[in-house]
Structures are given as C-alpha cells and as structure tokens.
C-alpha atoms as a PDB file:
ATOM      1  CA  UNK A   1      -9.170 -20.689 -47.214  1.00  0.00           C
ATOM      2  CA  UNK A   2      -6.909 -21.977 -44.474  1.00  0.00           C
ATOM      3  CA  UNK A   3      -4.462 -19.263 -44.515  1.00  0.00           C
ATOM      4  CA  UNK A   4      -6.968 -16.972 -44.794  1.00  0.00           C
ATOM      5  CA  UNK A   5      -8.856 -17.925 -41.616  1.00  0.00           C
ATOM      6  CA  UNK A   6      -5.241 -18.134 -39.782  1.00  0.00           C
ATOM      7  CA  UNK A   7      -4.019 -14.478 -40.969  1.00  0.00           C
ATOM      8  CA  UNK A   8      -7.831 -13.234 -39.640  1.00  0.00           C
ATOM      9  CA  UNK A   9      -6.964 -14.523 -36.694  1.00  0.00           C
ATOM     10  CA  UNK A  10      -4.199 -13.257 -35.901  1.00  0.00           C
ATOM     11  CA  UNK A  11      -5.009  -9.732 -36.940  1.00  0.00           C
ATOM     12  CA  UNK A  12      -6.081  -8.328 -34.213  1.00  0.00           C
ATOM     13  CA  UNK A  13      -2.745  -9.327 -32.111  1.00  0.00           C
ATOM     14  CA  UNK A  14      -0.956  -8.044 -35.125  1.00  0.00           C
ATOM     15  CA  UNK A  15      -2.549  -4.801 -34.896  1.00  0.00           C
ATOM     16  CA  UNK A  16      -2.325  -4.660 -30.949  1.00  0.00           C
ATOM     17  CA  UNK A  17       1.473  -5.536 -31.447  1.00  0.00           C
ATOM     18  CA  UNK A  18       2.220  -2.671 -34.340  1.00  0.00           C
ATOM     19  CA  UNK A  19       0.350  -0.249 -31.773  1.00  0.00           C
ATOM     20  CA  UNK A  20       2.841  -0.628 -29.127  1.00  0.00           C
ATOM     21  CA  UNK A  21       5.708   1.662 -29.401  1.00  0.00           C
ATOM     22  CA  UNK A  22       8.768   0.146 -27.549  1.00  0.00           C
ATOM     23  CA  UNK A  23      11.178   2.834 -25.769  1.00  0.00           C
ATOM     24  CA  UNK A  24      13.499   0.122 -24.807  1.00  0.00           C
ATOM     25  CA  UNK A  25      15.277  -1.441 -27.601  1.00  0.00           C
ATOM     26  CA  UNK A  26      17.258  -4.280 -26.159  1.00  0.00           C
ATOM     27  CA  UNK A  27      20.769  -2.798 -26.736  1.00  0.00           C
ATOM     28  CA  UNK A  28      21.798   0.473 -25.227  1.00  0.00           C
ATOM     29  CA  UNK A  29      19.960   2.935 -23.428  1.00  0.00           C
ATOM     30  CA  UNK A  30      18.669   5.413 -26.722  1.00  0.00           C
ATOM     31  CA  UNK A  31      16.301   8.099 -25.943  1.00  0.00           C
ATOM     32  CA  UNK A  32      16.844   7.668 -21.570  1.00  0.00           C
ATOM     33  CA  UNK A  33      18.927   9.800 -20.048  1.00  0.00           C
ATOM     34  CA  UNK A  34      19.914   9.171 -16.082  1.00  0.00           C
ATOM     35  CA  UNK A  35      20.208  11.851 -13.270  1.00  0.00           C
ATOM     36  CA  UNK A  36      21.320  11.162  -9.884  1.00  0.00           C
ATOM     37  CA  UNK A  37      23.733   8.194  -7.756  1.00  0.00           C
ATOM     38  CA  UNK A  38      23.331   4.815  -8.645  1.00  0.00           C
ATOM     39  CA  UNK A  39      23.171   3.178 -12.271  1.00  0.00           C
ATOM     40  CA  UNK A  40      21.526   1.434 -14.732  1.00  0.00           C
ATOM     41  CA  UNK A  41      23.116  -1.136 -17.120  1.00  0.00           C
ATOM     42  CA  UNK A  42      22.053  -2.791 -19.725  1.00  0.00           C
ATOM     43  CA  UNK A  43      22.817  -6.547 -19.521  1.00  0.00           C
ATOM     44  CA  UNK A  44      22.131  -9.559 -21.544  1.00  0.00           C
ATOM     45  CA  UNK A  45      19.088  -7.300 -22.965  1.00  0.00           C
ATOM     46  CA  UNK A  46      18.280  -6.225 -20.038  1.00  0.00           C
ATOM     47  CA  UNK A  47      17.688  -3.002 -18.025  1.00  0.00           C
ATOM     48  CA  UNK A  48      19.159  -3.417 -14.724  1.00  0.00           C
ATOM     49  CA  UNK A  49      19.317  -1.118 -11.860  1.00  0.00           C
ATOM     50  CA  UNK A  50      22.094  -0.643  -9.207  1.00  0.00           C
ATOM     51  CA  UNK A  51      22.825   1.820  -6.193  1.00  0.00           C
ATOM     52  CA  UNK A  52      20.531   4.564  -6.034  1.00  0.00           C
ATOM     53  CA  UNK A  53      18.545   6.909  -5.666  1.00  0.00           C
ATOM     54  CA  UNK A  54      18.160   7.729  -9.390  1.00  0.00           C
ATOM     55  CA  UNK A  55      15.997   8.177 -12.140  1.00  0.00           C
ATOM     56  CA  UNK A  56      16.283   7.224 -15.502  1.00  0.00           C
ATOM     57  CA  UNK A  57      13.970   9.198 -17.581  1.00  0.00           C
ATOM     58  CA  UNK A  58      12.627   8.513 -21.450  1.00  0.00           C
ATOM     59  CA  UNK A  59      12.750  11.674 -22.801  1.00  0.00           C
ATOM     60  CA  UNK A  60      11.709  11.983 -26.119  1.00  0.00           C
ATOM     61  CA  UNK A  61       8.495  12.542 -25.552  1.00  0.00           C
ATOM     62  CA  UNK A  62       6.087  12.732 -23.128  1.00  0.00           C
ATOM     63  CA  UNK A  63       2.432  10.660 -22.726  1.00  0.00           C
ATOM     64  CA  UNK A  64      -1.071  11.080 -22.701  1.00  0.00           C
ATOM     65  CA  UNK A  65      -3.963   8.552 -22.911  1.00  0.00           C
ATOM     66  CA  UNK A  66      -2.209   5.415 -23.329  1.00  0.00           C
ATOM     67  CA  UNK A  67      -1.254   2.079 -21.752  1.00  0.00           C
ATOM     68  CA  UNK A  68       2.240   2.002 -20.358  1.00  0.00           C
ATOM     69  CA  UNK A  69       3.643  -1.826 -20.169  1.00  0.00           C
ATOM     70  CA  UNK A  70       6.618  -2.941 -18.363  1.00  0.00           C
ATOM     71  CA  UNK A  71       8.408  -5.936 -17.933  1.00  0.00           C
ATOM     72  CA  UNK A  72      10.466  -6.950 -14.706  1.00  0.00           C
ATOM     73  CA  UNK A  73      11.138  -9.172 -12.126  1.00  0.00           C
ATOM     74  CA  UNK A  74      13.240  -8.820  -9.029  1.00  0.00           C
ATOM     75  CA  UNK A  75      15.836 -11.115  -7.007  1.00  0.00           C
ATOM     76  CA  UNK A  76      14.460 -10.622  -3.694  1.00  0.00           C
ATOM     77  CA  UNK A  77      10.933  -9.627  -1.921  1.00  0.00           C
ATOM     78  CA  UNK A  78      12.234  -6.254  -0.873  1.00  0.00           C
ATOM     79  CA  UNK A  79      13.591  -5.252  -4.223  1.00  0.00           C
ATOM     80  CA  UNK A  80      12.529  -1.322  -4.717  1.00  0.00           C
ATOM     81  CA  UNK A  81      11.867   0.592  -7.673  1.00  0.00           C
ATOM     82  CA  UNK A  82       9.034   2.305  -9.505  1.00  0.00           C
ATOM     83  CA  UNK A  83       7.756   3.520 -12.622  1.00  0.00           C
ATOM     84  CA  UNK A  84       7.320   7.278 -12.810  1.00  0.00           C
ATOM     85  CA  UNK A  85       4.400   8.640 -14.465  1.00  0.00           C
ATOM     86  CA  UNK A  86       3.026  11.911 -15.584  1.00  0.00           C
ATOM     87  CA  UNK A  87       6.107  14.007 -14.849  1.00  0.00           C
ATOM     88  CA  UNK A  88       5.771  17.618 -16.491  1.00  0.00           C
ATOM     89  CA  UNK A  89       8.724  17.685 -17.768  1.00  0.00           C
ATOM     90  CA  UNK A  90      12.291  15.864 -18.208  1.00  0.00           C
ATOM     91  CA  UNK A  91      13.762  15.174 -14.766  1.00  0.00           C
ATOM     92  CA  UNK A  92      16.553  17.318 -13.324  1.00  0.00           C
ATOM     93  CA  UNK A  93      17.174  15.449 -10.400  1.00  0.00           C
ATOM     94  CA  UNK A  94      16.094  11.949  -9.024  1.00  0.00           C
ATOM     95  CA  UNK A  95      13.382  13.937  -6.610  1.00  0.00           C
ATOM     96  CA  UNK A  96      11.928  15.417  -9.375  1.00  0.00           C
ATOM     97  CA  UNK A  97       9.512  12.556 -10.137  1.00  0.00           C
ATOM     98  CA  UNK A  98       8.877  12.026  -6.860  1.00  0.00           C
ATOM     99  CA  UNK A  99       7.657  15.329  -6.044  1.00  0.00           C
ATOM    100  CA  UNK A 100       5.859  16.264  -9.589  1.00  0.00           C
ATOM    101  CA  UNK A 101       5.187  12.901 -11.012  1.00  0.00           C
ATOM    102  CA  UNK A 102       3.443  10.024  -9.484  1.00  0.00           C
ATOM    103  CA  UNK A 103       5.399   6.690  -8.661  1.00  0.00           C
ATOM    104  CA  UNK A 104       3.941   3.368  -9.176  1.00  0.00           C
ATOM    105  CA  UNK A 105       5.798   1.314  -6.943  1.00  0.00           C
ATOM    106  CA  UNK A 106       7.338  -1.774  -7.076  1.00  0.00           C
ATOM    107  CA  UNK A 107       8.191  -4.033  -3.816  1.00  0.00           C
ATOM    108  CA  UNK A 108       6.920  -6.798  -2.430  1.00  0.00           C
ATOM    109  CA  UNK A 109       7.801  -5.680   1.117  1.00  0.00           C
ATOM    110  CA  UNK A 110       6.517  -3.010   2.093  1.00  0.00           C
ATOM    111  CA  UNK A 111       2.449  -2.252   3.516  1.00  0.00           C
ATOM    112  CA  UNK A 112      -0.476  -1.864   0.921  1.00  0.00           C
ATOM    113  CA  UNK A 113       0.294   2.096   0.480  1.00  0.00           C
ATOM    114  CA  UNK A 114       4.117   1.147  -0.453  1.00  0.00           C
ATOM    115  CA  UNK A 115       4.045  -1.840  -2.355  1.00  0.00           C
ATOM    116  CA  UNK A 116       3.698  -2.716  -6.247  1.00  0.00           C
ATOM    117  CA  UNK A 117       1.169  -1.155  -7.181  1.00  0.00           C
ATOM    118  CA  UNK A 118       0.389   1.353  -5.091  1.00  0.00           C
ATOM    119  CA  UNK A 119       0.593   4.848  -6.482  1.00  0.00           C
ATOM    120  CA  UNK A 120       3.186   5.669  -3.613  1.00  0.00           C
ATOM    121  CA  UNK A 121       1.624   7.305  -0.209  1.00  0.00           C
ATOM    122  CA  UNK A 122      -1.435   8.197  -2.221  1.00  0.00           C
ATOM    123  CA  UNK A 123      -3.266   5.640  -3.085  1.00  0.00           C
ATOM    124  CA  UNK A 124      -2.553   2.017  -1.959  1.00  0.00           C
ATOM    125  CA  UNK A 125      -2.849  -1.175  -3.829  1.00  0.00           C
ATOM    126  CA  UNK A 126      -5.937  -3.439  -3.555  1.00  0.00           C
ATOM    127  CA  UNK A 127      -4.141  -6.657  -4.034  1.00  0.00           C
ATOM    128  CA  UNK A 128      -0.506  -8.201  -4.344  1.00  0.00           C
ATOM    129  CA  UNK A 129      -0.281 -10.407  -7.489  1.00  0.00           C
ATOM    130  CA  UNK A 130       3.544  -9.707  -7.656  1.00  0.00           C
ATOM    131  CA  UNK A 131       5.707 -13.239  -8.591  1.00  0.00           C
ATOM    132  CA  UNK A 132       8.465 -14.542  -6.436  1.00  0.00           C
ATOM    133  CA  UNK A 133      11.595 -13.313  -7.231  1.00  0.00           C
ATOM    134  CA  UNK A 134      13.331 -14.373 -10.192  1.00  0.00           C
ATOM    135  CA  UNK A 135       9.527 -14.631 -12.409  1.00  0.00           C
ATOM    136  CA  UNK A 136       8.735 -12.407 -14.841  1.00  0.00           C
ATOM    137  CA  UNK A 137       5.795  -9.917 -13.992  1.00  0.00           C
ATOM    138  CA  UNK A 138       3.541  -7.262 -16.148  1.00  0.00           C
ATOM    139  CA  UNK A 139       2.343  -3.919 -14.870  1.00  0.00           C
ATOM    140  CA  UNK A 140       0.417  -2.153 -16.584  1.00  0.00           C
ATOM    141  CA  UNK A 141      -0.508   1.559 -16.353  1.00  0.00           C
ATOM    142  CA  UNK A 142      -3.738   3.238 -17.706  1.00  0.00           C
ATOM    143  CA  UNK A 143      -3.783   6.836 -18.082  1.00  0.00           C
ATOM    144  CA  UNK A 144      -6.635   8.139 -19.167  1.00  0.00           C
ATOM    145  CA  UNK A 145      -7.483  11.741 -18.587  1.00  0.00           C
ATOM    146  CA  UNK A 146      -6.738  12.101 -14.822  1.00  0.00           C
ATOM    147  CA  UNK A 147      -7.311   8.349 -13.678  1.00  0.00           C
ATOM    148  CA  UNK A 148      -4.255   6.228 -13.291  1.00  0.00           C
ATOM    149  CA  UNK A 149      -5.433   2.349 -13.204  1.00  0.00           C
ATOM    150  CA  UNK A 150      -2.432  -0.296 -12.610  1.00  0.00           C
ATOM    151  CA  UNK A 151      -2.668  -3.268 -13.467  1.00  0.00           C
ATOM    152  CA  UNK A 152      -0.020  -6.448 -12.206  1.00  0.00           C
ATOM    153  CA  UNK A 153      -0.045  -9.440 -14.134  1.00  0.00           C
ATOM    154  CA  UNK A 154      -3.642  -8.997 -14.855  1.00  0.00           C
ATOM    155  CA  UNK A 155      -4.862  -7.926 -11.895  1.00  0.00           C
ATOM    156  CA  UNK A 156      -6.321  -4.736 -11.444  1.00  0.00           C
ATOM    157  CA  UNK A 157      -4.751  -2.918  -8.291  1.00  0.00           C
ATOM    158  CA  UNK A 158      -5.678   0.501  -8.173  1.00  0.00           C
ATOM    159  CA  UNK A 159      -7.479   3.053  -9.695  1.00  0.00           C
ATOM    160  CA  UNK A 160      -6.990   6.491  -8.799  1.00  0.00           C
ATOM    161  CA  UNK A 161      -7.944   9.812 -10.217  1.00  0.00           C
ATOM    162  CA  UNK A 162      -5.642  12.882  -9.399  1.00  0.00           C
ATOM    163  CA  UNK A 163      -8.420  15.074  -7.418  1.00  0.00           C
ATOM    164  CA  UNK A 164      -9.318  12.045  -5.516  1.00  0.00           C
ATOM    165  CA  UNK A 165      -8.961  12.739  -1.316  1.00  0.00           C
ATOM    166  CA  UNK A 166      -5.277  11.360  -0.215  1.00  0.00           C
ATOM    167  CA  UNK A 167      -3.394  10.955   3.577  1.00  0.00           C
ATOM    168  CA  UNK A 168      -1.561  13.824   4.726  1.00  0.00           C
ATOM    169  CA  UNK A 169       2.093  14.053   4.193  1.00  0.00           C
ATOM    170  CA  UNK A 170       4.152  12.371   6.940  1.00  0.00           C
ATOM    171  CA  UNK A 171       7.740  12.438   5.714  1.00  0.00           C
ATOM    172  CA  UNK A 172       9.839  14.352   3.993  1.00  0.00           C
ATOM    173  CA  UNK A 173      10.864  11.845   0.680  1.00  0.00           C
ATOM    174  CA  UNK A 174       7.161  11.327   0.859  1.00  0.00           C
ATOM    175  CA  UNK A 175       5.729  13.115  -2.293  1.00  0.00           C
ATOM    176  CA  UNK A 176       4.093  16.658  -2.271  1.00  0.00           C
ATOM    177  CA  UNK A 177       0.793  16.511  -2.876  1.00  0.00           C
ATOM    178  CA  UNK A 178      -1.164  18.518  -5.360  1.00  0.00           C
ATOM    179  CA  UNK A 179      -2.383  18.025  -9.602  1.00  0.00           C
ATOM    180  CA  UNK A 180       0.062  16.174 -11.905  1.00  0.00           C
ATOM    181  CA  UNK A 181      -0.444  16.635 -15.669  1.00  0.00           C
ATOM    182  CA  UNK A 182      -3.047  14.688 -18.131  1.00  0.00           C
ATOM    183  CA  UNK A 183       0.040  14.067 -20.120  1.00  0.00           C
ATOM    184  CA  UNK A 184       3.922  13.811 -18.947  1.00  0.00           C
ATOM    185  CA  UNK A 185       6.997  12.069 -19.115  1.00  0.00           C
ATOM    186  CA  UNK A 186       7.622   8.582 -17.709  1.00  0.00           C
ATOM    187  CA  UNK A 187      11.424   7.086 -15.868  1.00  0.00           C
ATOM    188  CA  UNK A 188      12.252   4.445 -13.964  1.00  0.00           C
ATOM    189  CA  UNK A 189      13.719   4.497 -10.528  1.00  0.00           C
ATOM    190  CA  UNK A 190      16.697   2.158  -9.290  1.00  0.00           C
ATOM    191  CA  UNK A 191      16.748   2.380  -5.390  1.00  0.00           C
ATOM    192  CA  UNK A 192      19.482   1.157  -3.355  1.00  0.00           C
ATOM    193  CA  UNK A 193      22.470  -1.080  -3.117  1.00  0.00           C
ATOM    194  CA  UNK A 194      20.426  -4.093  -1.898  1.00  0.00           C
ATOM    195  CA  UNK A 195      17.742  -3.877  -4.836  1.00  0.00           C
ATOM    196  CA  UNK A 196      18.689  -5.500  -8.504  1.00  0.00           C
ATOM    197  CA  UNK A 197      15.157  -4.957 -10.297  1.00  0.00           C
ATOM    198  CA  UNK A 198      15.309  -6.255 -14.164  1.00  0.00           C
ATOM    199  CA  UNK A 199      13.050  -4.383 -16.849  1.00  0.00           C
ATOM    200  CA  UNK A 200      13.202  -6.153 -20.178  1.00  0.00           C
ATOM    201  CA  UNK A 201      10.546  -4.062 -21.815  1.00  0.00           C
ATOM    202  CA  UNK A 202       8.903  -0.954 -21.764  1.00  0.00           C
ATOM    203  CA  UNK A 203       6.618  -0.145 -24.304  1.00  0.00           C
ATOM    204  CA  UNK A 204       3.389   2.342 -24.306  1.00  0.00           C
ATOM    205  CA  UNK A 205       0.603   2.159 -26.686  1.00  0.00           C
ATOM    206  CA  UNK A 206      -2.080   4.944 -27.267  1.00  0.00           C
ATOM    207  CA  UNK A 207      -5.251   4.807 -26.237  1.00  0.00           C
ATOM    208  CA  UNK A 208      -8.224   6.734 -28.537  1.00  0.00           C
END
C-alpha cells in the first residue's frame, strides 16, 4: 500500500520528466552545429561560450508548441547571450537568428528592452529575477501558436505575440522587424570576449 501511494506520487513528475526531450547530452556537442567567430566548449558537462558573435544552432529539428527550458548562469552582471527562437530554418550565419528568429536575451546589464528576458528590442521584460553570478537560473520559453511567454526562475517576464505593435528600428544589429514562424529552429548565442555564460541543459517538451 505504501509503495503504491509513493509510485502515485511521483507519477506525474515521472511523466513530466519522460516528456522532456534533452538536446544537450552532457558530453559533446551532437545534433548543434556552430557558425560564426567565437566558440563554444563543452566543459565539465557544461556548455560554455567564448568570443563571439556566434550562434550555435540545434538542428535536427525544428519546434512548435512546446516549452523550451534552459539552464545557465553567468560570471558577471554583464554576461551576454540569448536563446534563439523560432528561426525558419538552420542558421547560415550568426545574423541569421537575429534577423529571422527572435532572441530572448540574457544580461543582467542592460535596460528592460535588453535584458534577460526581454524578447530583444521588441518586447521588454516586466521584471528581473535573474541570480547573481555564479547561481544557477531557469528560463523558460512558451511557444504557443504566435505568443512567446518567458519565464526566469519562475517568474513570468514577458508575453508577446508576433503581430503585437513594436518600437521602430534604431540600429543596424537591431533585428528586422516583421512575422517569424509558429514553428522554427532554436541556437544559442555566445557574445563577446568579456562574457563566459554556462548552459548545463537544454531540453524542450511539447505542449498539446
């Protein structure tokens, strides 16, 4: 009777758990492939970024409705990277996500339309529950239909919904507005020489 109770219990993290499809596996870098300066390593089981800009792309397969999680934590406040989402296809260059993809960004730094979070220089983030560096923090990103929410450590940040009204374009490395897919590929950016942003899992699980 007591075992039985325990395994009901547990059943429904069980199932949540063998939902989850994990695209990093701890080792090697299986299924990404990398385009542009910089690097990523993996070290100690973990996904490490260094130099930039690049963009390391999982391109197996893209995603629809689903919950993308990820993993990280950074050594300083203005540690940059981002997690691409809905790009069309696999990227040919490190500006392809920016300009056909969205990028949820991640830095502490920067104002609420650049920081983690923020669906960068379209829609800004509506809180800032990032951990100090060297803690290890959870985004999570929604995508359902054409709304994006992000979630950070629990937290809901943003919700936005690709026909929503955004700011006008300002800069050039700023991306160019317009539709992004229901369903694309995902990749994660490593920035600059100063930034050392560690992913130890990235894992998406379908949503009905």
């Amino acid at each position: 009777m007591k075992r039985t109770l325990i395994l009901a219990l547990l059943a429904p993290a069980l199932l949540c758990a063998a939902g989850s499809q994990q695209l990093f596996n701890g080792k090697d870098m299986t299924g990404w492939h990398f385009v542009g300066p910089g690097s990523f390593t993996v070290e100690d089981g973990l996904l490490t970024t260094h130099g930039g800009m690049g963009l390391l792309v999982y391109d197996k397969q893209p995603f629809g409705n689903a919950v993308i999680k990820v993993v990280y934590k950074v050594t300083g406040e203005h540690d940059n990277s981002g997690v691409y989402i809905r790009l069309p296809e696999s990227a040919p260059d490190p500006w392809y996500g920016v300009h056909n993809g969205y990028e949820v960004q991640i830095d502490g730094g920067q104002d609420d339309w650049h920081c983690t979070g923020a669906i960068y220089s379209l829609s800004k983030a509506e809180a800032r529950p990032q951990k100090s560096k060297g803690e290890w923090n959870v985004m999570e990103i929604e995508l359902r239909g054409q709304t994006t929410i992000v979630r950070v450590n629990g937290v809901k940040v943003n919700e936005f919904r690709g026909d929503q009204p955004v700011p006008p374009r300002h800069k050039w490395y700023e991306p160019v507005r317009g539709p992004r897919p229901d369903s694309g590929y995902i990749g994660l950016q490593n920035h600059d020489e100063s930034s050392h942003v560690f992913f130890k899992e990235v894992s998406v699980r379908p949503l009905p």
